[in-house]
C-alpha atoms as a PDB file:
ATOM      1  CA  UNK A   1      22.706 -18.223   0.232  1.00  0.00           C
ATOM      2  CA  UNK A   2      22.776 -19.976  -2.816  1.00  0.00           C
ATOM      3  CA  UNK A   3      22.908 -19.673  -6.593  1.00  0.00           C
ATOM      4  CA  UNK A   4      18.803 -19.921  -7.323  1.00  0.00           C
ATOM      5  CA  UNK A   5      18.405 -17.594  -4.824  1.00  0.00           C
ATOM      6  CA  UNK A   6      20.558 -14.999  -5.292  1.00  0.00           C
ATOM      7  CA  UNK A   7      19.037 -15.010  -9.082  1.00  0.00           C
ATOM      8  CA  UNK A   8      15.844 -15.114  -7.523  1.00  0.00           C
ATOM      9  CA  UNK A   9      16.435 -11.545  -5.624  1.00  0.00           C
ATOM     10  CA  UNK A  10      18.391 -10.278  -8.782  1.00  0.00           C
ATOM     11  CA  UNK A  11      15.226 -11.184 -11.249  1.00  0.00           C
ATOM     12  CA  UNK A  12      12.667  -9.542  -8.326  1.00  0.00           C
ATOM     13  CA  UNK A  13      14.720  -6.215  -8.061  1.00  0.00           C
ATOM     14  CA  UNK A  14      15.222  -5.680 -11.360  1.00  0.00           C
ATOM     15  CA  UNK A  15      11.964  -5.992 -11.953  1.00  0.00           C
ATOM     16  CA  UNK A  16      10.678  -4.039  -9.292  1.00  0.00           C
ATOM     17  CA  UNK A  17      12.949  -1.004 -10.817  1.00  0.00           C
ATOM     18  CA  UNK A  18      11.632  -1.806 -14.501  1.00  0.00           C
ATOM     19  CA  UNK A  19       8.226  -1.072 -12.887  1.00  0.00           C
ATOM     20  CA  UNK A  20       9.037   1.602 -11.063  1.00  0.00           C
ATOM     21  CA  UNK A  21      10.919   3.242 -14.003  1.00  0.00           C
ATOM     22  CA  UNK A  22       7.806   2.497 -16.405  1.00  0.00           C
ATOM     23  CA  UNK A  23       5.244   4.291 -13.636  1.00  0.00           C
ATOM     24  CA  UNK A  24       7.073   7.428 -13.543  1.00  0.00           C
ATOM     25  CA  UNK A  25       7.568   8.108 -16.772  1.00  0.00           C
ATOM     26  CA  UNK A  26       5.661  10.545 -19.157  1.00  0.00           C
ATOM     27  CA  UNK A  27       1.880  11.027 -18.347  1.00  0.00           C
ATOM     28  CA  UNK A  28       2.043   8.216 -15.922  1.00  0.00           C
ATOM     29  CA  UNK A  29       4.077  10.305 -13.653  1.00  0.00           C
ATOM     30  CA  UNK A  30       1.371  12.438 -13.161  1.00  0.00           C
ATOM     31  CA  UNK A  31      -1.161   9.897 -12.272  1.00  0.00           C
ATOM     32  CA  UNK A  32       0.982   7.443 -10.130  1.00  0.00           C
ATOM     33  CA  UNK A  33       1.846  10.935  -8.030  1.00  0.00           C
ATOM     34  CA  UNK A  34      -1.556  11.257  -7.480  1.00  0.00           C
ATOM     35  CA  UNK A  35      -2.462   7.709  -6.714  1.00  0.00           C
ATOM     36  CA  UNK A  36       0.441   7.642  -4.071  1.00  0.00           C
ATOM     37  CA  UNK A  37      -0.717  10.744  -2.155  1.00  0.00           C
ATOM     38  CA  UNK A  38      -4.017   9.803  -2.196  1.00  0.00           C
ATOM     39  CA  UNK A  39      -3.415   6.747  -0.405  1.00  0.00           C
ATOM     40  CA  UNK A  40      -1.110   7.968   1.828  1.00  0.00           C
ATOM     41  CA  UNK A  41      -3.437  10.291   3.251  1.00  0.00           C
ATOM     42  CA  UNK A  42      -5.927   7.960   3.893  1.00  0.00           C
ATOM     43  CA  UNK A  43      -3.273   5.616   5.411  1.00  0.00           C
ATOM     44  CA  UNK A  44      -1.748   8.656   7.169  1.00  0.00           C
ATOM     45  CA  UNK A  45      -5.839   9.747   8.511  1.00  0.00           C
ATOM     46  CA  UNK A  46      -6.614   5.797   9.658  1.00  0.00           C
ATOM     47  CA  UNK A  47      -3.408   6.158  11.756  1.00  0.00           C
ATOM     48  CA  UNK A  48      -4.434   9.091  13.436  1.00  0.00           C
ATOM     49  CA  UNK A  49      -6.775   7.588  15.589  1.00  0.00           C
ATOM     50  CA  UNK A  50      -7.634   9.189  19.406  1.00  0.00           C
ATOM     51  CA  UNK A  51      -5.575   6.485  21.289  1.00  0.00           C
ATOM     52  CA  UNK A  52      -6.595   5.774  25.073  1.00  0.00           C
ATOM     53  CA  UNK A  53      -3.222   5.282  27.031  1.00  0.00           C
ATOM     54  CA  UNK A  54      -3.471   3.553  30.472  1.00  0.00           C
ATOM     55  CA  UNK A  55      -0.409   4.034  32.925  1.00  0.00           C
ATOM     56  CA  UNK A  56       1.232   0.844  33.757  1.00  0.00           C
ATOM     57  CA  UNK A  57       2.357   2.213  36.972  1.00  0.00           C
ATOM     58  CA  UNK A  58      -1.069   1.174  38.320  1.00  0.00           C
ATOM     59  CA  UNK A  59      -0.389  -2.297  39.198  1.00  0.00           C
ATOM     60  CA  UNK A  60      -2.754  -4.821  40.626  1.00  0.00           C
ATOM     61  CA  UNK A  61      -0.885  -7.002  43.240  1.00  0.00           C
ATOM     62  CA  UNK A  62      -2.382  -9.815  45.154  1.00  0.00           C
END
C-alpha cells in the first residue's frame, strides 16, 4: 500500500472516532442510544421474516 493511502485510512479513522467520541458525549449520549436501538429493532423485525425453505434433496433429473 502506499503513502496517500495509508494517510487516507489514518485521516478516515480518526475521524470516524472524533465522531463517534462527539455522539456519545453529554446529552447526545442519550439521544444517539436511542436512535441506535430504534433502528436496530426495525432492522432486527425486517429480518425476521417467515422464510419458505425448499429441500434440495428433491432433485429433478432428466
Amino acid at each position: 500500500m502506499n503513502t496517500t493511502g495509508k494517510i487516507a485510512i489514518g485521516v478516515s479513522l480518526a475521524s470516524s472516532f472524533l465522531l463517534a467520541a462527539w455522539l456519545l458525549t453529554g446529552d447526545r449520549r442519550v439521544k444517539t442510544k436511542d436512535f441506535v436501538s430504534k433502528k436496530t429493532e426495525g432492522l432486527r423485525s425486517s429480518l425476521k421474516t417467515d422464510r419458505i425453505y425448499t429441500s434440495e434433496l428433491d432433485g429433478y433429473y432428466i
